[in-house]
N, C-alpha and C. Protein backbone atom coordinates (compact mmCIF):
# COMPACT_ATOMS: atom_id res chain seq x y z
N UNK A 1 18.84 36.41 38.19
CA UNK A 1 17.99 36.38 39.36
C UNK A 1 16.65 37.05 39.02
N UNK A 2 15.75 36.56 39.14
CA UNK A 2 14.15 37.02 38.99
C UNK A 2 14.10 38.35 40.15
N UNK A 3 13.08 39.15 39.29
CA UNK A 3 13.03 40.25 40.54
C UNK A 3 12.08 39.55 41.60
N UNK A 4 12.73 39.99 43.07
CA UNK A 4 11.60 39.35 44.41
C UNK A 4 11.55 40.77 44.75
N UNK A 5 10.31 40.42 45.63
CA UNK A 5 9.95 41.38 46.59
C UNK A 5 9.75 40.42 48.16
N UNK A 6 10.51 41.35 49.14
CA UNK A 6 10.13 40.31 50.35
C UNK A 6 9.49 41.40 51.73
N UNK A 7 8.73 40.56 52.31
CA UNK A 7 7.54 41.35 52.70
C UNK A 7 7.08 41.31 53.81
N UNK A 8 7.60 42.20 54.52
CA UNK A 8 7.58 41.98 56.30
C UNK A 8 6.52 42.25 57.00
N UNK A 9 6.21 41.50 57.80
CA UNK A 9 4.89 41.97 58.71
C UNK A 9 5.22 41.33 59.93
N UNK A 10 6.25 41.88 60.80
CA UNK A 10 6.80 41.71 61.97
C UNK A 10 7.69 40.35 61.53
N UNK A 11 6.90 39.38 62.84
CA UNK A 11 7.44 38.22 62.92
C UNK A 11 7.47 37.67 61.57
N UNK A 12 6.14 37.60 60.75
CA UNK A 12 5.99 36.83 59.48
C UNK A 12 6.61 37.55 58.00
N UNK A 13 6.78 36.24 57.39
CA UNK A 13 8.05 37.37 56.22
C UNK A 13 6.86 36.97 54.62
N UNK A 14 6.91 37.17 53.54
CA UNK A 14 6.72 36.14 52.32
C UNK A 14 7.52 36.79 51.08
N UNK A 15 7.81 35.36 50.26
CA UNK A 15 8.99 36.20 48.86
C UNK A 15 7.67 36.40 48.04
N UNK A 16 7.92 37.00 47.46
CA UNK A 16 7.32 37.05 45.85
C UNK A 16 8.33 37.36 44.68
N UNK A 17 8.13 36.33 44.14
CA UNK A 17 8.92 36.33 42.88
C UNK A 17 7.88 36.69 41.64
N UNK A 18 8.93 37.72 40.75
CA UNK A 18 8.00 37.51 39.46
C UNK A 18 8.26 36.45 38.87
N UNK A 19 6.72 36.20 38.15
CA UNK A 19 7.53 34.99 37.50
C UNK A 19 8.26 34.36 36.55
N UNK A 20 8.42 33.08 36.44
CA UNK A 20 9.30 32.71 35.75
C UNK A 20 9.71 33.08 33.78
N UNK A 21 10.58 33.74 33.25
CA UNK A 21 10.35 34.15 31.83
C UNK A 21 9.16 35.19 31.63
N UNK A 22 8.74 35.37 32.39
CA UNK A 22 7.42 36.99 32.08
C UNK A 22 8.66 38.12 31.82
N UNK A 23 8.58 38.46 31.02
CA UNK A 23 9.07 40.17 30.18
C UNK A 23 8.50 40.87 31.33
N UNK A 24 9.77 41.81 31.55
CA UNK A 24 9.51 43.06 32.68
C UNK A 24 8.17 43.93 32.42
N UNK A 25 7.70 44.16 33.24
CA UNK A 25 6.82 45.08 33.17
C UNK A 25 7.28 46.42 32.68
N UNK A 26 6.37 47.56 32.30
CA UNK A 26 6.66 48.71 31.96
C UNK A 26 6.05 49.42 32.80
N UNK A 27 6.69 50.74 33.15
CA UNK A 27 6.62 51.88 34.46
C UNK A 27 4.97 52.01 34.19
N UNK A 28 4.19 51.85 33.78
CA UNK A 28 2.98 52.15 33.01
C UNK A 28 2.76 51.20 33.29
N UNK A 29 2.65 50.03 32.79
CA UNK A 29 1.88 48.56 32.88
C UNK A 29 1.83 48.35 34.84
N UNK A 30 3.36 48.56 35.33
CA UNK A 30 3.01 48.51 36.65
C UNK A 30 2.07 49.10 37.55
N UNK A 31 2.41 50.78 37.48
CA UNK A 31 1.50 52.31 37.85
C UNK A 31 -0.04 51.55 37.79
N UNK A 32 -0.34 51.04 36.52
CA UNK A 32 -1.60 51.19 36.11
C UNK A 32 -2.33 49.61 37.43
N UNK A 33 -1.56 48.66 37.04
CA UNK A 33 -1.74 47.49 37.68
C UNK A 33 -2.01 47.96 39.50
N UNK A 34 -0.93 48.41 40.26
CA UNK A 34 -1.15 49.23 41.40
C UNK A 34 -2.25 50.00 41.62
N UNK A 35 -2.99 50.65 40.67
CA UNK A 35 -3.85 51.58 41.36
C UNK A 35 -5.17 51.25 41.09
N UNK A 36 -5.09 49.51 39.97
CA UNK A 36 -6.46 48.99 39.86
C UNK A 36 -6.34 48.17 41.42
N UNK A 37 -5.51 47.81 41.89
CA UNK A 37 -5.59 46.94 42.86
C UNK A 37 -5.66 48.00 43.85
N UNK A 38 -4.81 48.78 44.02
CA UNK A 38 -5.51 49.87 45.27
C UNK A 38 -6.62 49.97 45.47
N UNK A 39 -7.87 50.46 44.29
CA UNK A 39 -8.74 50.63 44.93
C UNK A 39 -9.54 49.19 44.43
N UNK A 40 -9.33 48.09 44.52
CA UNK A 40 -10.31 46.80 44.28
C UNK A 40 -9.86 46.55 45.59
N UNK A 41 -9.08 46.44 46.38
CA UNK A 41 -8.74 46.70 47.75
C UNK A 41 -8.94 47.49 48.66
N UNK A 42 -9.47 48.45 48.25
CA UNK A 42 -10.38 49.36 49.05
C UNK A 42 -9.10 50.32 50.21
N UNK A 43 -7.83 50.52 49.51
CA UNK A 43 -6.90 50.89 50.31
C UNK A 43 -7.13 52.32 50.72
N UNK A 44 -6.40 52.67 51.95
CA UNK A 44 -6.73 53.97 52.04
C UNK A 44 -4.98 54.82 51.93
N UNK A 45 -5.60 55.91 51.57
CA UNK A 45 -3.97 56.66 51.67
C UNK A 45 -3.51 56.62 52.75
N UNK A 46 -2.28 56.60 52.78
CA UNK A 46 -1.57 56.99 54.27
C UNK A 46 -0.87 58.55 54.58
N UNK A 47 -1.20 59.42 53.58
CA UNK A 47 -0.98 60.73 53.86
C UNK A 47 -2.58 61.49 53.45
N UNK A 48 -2.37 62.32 54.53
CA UNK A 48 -3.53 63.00 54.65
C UNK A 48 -3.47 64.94 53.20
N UNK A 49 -2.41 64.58 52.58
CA UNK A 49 -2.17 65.16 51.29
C UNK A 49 -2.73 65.12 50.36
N UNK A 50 -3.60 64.41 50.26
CA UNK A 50 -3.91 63.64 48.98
C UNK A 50 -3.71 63.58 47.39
N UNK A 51 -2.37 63.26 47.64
CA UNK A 51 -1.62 62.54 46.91
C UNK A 51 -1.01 61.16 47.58
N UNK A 52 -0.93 60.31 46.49
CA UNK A 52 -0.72 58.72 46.96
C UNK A 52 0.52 58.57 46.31
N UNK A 53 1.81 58.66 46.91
CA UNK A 53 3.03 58.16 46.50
C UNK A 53 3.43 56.54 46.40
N UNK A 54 3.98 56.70 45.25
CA UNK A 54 3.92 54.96 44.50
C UNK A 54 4.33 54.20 45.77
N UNK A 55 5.50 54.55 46.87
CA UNK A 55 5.89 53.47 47.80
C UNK A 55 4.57 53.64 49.41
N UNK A 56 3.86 54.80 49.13
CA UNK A 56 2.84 54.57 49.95
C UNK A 56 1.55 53.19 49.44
N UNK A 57 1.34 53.21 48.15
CA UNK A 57 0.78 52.55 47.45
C UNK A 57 1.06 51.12 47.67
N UNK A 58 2.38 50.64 47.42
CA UNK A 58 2.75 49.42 47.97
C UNK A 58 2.78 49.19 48.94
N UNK A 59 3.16 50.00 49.86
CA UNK A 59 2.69 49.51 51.37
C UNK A 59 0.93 49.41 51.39
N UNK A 60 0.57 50.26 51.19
CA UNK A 60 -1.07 50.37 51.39
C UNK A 60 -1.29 49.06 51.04
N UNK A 61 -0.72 48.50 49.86
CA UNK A 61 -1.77 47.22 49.26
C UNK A 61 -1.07 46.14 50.11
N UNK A 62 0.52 45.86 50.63
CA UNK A 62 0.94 45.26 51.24
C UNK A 62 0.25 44.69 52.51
N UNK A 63 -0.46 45.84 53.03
CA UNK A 63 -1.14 45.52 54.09
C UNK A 63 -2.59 45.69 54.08
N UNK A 64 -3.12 46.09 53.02
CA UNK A 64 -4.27 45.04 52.88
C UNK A 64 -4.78 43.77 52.47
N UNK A 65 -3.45 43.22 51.69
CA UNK A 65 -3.45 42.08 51.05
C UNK A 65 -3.56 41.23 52.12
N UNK A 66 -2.32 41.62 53.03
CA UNK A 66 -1.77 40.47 53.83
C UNK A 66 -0.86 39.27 53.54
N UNK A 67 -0.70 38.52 54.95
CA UNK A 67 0.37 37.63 54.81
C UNK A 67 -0.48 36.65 53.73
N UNK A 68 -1.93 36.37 54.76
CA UNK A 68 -2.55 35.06 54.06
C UNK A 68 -2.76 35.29 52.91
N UNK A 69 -3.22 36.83 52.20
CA UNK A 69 -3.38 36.48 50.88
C UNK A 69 -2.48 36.72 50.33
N UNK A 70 -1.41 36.77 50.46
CA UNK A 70 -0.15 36.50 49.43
C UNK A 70 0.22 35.37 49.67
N UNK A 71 0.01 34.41 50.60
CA UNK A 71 0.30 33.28 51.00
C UNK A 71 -0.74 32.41 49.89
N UNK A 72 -1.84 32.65 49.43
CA UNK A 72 -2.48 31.61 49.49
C UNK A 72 -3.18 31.68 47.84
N UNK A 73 -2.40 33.33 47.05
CA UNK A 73 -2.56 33.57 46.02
C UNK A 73 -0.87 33.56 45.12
N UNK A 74 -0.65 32.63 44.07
CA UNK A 74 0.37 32.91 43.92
C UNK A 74 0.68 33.48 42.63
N UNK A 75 -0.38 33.40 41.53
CA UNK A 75 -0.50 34.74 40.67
C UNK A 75 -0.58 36.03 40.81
N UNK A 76 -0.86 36.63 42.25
CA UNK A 76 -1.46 37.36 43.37
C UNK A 76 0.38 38.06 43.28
N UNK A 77 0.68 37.19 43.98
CA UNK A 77 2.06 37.44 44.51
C UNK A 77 3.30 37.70 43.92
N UNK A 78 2.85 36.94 42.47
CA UNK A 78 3.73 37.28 41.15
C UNK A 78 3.53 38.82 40.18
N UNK A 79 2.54 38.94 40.42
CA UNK A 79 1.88 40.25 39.77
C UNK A 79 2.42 41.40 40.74
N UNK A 80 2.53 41.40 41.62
CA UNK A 80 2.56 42.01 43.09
C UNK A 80 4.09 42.44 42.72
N UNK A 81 4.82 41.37 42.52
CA UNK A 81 6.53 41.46 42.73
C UNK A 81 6.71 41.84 41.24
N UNK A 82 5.95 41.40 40.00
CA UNK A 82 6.49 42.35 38.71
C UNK A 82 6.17 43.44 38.78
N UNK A 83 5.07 44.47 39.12
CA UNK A 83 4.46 45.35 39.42
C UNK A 83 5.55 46.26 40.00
N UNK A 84 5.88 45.95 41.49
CA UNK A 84 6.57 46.95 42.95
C UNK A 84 8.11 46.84 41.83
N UNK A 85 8.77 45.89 41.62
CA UNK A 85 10.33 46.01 41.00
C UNK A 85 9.93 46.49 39.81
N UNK A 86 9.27 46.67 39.10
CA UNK A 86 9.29 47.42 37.97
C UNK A 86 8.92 49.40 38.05
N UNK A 87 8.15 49.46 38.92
CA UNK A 87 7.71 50.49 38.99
C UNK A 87 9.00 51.80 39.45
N UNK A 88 9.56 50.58 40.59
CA UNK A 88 10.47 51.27 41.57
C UNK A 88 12.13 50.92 40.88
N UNK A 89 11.98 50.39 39.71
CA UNK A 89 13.37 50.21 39.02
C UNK A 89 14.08 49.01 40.17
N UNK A 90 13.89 48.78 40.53
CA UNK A 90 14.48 48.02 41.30
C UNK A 90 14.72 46.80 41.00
N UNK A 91 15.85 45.47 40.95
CA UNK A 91 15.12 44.18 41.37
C UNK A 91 15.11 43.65 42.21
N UNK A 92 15.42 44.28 43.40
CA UNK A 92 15.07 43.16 45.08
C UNK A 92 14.43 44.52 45.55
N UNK A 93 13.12 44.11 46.19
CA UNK A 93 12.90 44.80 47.22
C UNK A 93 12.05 44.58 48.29
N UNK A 94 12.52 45.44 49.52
CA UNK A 94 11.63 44.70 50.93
C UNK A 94 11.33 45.66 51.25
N UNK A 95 9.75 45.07 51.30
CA UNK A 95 8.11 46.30 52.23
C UNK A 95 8.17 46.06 53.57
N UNK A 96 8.61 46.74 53.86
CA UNK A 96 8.48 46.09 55.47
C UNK A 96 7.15 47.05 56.04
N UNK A 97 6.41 46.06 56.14
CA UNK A 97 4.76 46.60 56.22
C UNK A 97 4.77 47.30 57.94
N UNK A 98 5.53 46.23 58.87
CA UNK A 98 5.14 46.42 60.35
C UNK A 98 5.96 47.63 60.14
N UNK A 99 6.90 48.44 59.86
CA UNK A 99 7.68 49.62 59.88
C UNK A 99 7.54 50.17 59.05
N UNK A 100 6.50 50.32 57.99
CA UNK A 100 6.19 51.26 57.25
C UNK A 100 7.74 52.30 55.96
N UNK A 101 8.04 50.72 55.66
CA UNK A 101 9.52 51.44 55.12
C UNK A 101 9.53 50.17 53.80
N UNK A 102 10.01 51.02 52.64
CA UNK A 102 10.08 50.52 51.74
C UNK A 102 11.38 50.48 51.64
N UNK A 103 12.74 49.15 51.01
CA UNK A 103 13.79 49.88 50.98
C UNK A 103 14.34 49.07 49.61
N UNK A 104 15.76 49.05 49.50
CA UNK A 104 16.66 47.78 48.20
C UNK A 104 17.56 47.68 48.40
């Protein structure tokens, strides 16, 4: 099974699969990938700590991306899902953006 990530924003859902035969990412290759897109996304922290915890990070970009642009990018969405399951060891996991909860 390919690692997915599936990605809630209330009513609307989207998978992201990594893709097909791509070699796992490394805790590093992911980290690094996340925090160029954090800030090319212009995300903001969600703790006023400042420190940015990796599953604040995915949510942050989760919901700046959005439905449409994960909808409508699908290298976007593949990078996205090798990135979050690699980082977080995981291989399924769901952002549930409208509840602010990362889980597996």
């Amino acid at each position: 099974m390919r690692p997915t990530v599936r990605l809630s924003y209330g009513p609307a859902e989207v998978i992201a699969h990594a893709p097909e035969g791509r070699e796992a990412w490394s805790a590093e290759q992911a980290r690094r990938w996340l925090d160029d897109q954090f800030v090319a996304w212009e995300c903001e922290p969600l703790r006023a700590l400042g420190k940015v915890l990796a599953k604040d990070k995915v949510l942050a970009l989760a919901d700046a991306i959005g439905v449409r642009g994960f909808e409508a990018d699908e290298a976007l969405r593949g990078d996205y899902a090798s990135a979050v399951t690699s980082l977080l060891a995981r291989p399924q996991v769901h952002v549930d953006v409208a509840g602010r909860a990362v889980s597996y």
